[in-house]
N, C-alpha and C. Protein backbone atom coordinates (compact mmCIF):
# COMPACT_ATOMS: atom_id res chain seq x y z
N UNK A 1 10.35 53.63 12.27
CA UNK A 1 8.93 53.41 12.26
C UNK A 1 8.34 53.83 13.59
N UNK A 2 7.09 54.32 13.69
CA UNK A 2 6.47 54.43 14.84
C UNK A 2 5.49 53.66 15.03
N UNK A 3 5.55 53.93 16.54
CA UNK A 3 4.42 52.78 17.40
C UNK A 3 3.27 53.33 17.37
N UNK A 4 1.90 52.72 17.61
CA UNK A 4 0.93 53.38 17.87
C UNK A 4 -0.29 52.31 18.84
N UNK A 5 -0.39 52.83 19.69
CA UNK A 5 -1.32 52.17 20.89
C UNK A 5 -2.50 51.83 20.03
N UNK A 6 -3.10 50.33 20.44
CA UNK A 6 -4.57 50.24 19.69
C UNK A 6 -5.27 49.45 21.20
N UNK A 7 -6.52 50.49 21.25
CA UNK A 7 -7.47 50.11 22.47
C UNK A 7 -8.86 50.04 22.37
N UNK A 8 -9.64 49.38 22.87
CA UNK A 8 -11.17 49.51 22.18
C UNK A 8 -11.96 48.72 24.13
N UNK A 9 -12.86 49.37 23.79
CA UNK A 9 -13.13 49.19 24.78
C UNK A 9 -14.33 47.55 25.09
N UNK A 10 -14.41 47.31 23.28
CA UNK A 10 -15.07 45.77 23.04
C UNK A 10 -14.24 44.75 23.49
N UNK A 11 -12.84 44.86 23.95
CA UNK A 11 -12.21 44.31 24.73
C UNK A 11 -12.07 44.39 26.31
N UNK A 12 -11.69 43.50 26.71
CA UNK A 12 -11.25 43.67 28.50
C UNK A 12 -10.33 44.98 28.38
N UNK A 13 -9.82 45.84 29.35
CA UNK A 13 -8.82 46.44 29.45
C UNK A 13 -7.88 45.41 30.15
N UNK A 14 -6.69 46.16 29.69
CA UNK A 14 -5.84 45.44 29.87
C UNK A 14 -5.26 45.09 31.98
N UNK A 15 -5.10 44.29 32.60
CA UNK A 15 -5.07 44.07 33.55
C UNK A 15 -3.37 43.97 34.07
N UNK A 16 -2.75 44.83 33.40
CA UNK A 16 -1.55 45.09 34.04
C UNK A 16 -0.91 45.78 33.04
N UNK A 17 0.76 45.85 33.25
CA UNK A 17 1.29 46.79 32.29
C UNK A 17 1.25 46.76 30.66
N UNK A 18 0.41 46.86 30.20
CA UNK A 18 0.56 46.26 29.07
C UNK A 18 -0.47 47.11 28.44
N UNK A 19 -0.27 46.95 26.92
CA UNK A 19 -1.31 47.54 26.18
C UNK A 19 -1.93 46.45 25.05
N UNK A 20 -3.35 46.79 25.02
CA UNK A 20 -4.77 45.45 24.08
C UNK A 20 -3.47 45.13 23.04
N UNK A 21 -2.92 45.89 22.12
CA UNK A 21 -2.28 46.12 20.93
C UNK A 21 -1.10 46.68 20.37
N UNK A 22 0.00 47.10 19.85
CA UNK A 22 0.84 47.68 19.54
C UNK A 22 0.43 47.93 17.89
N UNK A 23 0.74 48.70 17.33
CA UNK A 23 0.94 48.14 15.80
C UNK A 23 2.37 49.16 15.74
N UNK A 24 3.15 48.51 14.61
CA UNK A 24 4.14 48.98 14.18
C UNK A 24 4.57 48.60 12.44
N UNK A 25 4.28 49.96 12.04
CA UNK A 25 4.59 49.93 10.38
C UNK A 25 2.73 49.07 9.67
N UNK A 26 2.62 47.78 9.28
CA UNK A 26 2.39 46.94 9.12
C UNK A 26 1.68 45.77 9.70
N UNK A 27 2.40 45.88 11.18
CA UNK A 27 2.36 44.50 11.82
C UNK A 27 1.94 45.06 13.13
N UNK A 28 0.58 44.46 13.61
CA UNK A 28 0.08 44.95 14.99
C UNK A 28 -0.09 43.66 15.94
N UNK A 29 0.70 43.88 17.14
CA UNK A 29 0.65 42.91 18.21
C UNK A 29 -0.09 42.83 18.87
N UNK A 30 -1.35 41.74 18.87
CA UNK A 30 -2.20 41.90 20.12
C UNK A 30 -1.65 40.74 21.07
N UNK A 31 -2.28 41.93 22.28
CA UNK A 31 -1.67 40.79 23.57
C UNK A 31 -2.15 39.82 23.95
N UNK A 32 -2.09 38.90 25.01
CA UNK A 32 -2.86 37.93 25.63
C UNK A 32 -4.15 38.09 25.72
N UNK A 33 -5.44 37.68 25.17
CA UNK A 33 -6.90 37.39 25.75
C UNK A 33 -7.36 36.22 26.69
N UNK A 34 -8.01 36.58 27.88
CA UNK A 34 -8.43 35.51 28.46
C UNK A 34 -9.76 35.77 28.09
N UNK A 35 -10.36 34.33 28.60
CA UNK A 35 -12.32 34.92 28.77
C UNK A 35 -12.86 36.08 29.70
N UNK A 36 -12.33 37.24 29.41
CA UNK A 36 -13.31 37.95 29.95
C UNK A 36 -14.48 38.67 28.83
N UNK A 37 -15.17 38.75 29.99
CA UNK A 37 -16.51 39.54 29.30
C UNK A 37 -16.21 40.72 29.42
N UNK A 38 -15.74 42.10 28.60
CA UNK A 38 -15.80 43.02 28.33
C UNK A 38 -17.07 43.72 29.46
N UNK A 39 -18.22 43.69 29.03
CA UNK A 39 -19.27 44.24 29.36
C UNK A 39 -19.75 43.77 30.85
N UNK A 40 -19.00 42.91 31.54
CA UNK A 40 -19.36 42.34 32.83
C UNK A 40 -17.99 42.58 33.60
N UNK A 41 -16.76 42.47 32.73
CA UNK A 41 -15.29 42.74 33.32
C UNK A 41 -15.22 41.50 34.51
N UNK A 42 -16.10 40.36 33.97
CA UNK A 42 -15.47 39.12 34.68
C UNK A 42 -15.42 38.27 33.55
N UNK A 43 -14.77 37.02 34.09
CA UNK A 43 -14.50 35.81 33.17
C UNK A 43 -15.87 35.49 33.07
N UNK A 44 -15.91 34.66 31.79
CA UNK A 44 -17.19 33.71 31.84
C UNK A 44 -16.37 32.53 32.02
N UNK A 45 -17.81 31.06 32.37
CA UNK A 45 -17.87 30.19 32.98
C UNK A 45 -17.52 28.92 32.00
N UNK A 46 -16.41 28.19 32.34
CA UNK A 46 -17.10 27.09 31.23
C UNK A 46 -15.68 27.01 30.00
N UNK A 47 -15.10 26.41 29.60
CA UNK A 47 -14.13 26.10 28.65
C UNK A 47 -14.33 26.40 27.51
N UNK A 48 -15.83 25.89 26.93
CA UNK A 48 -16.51 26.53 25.69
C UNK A 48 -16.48 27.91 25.43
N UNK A 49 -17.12 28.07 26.67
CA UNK A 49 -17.54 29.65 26.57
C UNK A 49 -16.26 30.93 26.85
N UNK A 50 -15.20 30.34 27.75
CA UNK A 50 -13.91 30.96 27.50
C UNK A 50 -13.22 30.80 26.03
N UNK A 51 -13.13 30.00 25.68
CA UNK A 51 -12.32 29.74 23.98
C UNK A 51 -13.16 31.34 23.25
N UNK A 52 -14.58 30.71 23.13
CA UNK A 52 -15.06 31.70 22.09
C UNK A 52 -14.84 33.41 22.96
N UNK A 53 -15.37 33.31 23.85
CA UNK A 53 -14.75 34.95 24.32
C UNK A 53 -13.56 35.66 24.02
N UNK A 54 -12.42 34.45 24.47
CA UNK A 54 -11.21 34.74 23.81
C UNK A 54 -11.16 35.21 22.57
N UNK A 55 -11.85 34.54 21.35
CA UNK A 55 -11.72 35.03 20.25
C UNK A 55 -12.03 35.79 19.36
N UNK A 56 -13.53 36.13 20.41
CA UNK A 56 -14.57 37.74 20.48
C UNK A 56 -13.64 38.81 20.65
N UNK A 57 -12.35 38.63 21.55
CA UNK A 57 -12.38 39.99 22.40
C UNK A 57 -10.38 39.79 21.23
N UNK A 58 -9.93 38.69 20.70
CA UNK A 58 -8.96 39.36 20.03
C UNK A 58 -9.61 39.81 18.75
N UNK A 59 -10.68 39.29 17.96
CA UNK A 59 -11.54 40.12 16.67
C UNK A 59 -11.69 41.67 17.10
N UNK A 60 -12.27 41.93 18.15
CA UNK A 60 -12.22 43.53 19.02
C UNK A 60 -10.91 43.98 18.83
N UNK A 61 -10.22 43.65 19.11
CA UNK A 61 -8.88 44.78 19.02
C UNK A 61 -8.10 44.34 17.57
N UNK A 62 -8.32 43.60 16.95
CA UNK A 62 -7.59 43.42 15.52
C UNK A 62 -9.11 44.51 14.53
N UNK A 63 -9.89 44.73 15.08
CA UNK A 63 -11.03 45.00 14.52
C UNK A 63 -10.74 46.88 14.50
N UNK A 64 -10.64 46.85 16.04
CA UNK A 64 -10.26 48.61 16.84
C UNK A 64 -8.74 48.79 15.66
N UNK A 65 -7.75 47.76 15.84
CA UNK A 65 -6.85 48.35 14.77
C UNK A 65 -6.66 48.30 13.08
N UNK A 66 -8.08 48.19 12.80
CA UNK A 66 -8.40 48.63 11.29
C UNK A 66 -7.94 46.98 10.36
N UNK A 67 -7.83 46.06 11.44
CA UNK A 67 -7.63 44.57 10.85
C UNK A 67 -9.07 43.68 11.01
N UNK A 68 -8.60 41.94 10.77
CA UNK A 68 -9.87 41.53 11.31
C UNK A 68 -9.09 40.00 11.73
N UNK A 69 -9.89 38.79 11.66
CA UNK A 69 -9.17 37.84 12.14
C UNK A 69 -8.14 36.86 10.88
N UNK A 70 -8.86 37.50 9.69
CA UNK A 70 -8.28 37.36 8.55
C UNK A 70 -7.06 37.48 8.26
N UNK A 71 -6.47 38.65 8.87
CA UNK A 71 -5.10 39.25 8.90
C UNK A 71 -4.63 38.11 10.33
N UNK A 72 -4.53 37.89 10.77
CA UNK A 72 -3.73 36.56 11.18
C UNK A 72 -2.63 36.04 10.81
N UNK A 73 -1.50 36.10 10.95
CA UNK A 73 -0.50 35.66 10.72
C UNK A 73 -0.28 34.03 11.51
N UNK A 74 0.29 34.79 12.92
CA UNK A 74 0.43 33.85 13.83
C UNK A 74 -0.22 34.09 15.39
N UNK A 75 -0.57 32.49 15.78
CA UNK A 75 -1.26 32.60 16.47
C UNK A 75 -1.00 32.38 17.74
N UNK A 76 -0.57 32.30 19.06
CA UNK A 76 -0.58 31.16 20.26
C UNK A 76 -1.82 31.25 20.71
N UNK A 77 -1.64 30.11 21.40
CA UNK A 77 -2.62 29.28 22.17
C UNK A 77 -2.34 28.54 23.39
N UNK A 78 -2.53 29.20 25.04
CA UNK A 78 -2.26 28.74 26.11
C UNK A 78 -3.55 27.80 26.47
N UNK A 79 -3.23 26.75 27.19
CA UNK A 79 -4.23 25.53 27.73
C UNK A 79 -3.34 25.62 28.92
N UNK A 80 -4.14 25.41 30.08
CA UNK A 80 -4.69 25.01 31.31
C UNK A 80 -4.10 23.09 31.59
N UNK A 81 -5.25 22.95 30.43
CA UNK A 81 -5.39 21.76 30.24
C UNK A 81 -5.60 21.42 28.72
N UNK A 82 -4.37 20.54 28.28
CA UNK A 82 -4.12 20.10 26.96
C UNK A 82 -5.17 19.44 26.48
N UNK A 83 -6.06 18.93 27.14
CA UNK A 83 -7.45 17.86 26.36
C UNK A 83 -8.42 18.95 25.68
N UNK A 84 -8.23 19.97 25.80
CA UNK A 84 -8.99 21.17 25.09
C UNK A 84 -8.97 21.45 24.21
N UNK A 85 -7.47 20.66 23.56
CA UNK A 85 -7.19 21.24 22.02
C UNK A 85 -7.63 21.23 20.83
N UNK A 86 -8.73 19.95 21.38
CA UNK A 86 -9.97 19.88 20.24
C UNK A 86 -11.08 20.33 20.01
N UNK A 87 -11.29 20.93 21.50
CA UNK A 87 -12.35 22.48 21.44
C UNK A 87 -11.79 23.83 20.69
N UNK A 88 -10.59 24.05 21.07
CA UNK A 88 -10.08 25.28 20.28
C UNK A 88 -10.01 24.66 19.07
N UNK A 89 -9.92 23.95 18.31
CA UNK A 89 -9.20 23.64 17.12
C UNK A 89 -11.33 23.80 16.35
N UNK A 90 -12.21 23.08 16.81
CA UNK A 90 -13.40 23.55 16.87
C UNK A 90 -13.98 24.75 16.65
N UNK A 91 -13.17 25.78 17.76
CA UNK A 91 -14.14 26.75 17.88
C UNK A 91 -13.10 28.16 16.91
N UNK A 92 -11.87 27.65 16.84
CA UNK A 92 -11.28 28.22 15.44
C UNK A 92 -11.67 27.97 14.18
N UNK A 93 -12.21 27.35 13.70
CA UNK A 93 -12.92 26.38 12.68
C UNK A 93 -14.46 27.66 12.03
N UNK A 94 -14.50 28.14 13.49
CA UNK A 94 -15.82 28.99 13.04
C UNK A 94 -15.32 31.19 13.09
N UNK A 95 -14.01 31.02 13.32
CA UNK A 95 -13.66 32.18 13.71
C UNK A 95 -12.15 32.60 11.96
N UNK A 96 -11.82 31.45 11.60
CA UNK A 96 -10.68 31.38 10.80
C UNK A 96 -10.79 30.41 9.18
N UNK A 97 -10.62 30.94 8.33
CA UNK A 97 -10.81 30.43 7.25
C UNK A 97 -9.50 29.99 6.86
N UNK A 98 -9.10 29.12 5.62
CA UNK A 98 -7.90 28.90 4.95
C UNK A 98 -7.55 30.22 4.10
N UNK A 99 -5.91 30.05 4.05
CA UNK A 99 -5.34 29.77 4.48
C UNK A 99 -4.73 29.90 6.45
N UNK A 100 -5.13 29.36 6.79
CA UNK A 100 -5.14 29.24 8.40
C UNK A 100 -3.66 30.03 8.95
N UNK A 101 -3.61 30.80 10.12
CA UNK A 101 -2.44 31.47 10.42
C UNK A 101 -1.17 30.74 11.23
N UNK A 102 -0.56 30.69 10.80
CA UNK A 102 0.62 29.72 12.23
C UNK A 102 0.07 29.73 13.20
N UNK A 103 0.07 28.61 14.02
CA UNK A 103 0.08 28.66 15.55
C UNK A 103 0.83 27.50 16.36
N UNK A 104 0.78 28.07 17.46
CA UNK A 104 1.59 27.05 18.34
C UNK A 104 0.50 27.09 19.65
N UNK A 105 0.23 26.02 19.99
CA UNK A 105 -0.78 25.39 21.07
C UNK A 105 -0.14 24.58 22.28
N UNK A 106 0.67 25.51 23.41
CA UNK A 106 0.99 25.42 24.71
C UNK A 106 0.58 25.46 26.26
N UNK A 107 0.65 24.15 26.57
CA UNK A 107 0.37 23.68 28.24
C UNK A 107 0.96 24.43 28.77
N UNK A 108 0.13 25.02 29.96
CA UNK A 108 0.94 25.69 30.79
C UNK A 108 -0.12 25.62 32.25
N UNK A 109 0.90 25.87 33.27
CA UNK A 109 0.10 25.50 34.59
C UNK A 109 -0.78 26.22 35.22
N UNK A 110 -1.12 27.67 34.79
CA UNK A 110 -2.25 28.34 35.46
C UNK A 110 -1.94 29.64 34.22
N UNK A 111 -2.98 30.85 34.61
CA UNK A 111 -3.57 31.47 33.46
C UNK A 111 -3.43 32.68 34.71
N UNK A 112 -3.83 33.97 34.33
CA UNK A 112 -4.38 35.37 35.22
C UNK A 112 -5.91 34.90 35.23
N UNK A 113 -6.20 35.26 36.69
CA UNK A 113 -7.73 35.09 36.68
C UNK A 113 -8.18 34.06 36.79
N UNK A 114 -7.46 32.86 36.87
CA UNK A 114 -8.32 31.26 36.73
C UNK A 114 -8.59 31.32 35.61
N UNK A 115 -8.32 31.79 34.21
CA UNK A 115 -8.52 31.01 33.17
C UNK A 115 -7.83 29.97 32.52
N UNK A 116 -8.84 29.23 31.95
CA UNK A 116 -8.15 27.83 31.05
C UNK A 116 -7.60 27.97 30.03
N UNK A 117 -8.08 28.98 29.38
CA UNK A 117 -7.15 29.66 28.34
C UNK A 117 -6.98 30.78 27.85
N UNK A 118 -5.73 31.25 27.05
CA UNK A 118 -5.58 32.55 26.67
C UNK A 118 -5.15 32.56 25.16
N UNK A 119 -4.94 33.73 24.87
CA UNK A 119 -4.72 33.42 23.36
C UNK A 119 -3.69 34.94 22.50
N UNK A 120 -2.80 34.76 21.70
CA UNK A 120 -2.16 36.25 21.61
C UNK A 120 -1.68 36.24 20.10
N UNK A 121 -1.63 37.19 19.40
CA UNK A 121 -2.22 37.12 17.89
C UNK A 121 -1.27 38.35 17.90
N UNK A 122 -0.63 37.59 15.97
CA UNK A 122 0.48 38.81 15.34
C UNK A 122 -0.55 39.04 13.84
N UNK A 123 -0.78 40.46 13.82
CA UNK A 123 -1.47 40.71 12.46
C UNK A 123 -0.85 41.53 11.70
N UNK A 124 -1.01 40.73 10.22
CA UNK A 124 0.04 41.78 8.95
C UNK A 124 -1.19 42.53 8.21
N UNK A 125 -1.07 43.85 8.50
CA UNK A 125 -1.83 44.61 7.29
C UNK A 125 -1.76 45.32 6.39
N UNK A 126 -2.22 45.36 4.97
CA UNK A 126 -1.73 45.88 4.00
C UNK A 126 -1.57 47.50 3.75
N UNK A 127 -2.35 47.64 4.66
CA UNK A 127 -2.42 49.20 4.63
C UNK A 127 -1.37 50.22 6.04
């Protein structure tokens, strides 16, 4: 099978070795999102407003690779700080329909950039 790079520029670029996306066959890997603002190429402010960016900017590259958030398989979810989990679980609520994709929702002690959270998404597509 071959690989194929997926990049869009409605996303951050990527801030080290790495690429927005992979897809292979079927199944396209997007990488880590923090809150950045694409169009400002800084974080935004605020826990709220990082969650939903996060989930702006992985729709952008599941979007750039001919998917959407629908195709969702599985999900992670990095916290900063674990008391958040009821904001993400919230602000997924408006981004994800049933049947809902796996995820796993992990504490961890700091982020790239000072963010509170990040987020990294496996998508199956039929085509």
């Amino acid at each position: 099978m071959q690989k194929s790079i997926i990049a869009t520029e409605r996303a951050p670029a990527a801030i080290g070795t790495y690429s927005q996306a992979i897809r292979v066959g079927n199944t396209v890997y997007l990488s880590g999102q923090i809150g950045i603002d694409p169009a400002r190429a800084a974080l935004v402010e605020g826990i709220d407003a990082q969650i939903t960016q996060v989930f702006e900017n992985l729709k952008a590259v599941a979007e750039a690779a001919g998917g959407s958030l629908a195709d969702v398989v599985k999900l992670n979810v990095y916290l900063t700080d674990l008391a958040h989990f009821g904001k993400v679980n919230e602000t997924m609520a408006r981004y994800f329909r049933a049947p809902y994709p796996a995820r796993a929702a992990l504490g961890v002690q700091a982020l790239p950039k000072g963010a509170e959270v990040e987020a990294d998404a496996i998508l199956w597509l039929e085509n």
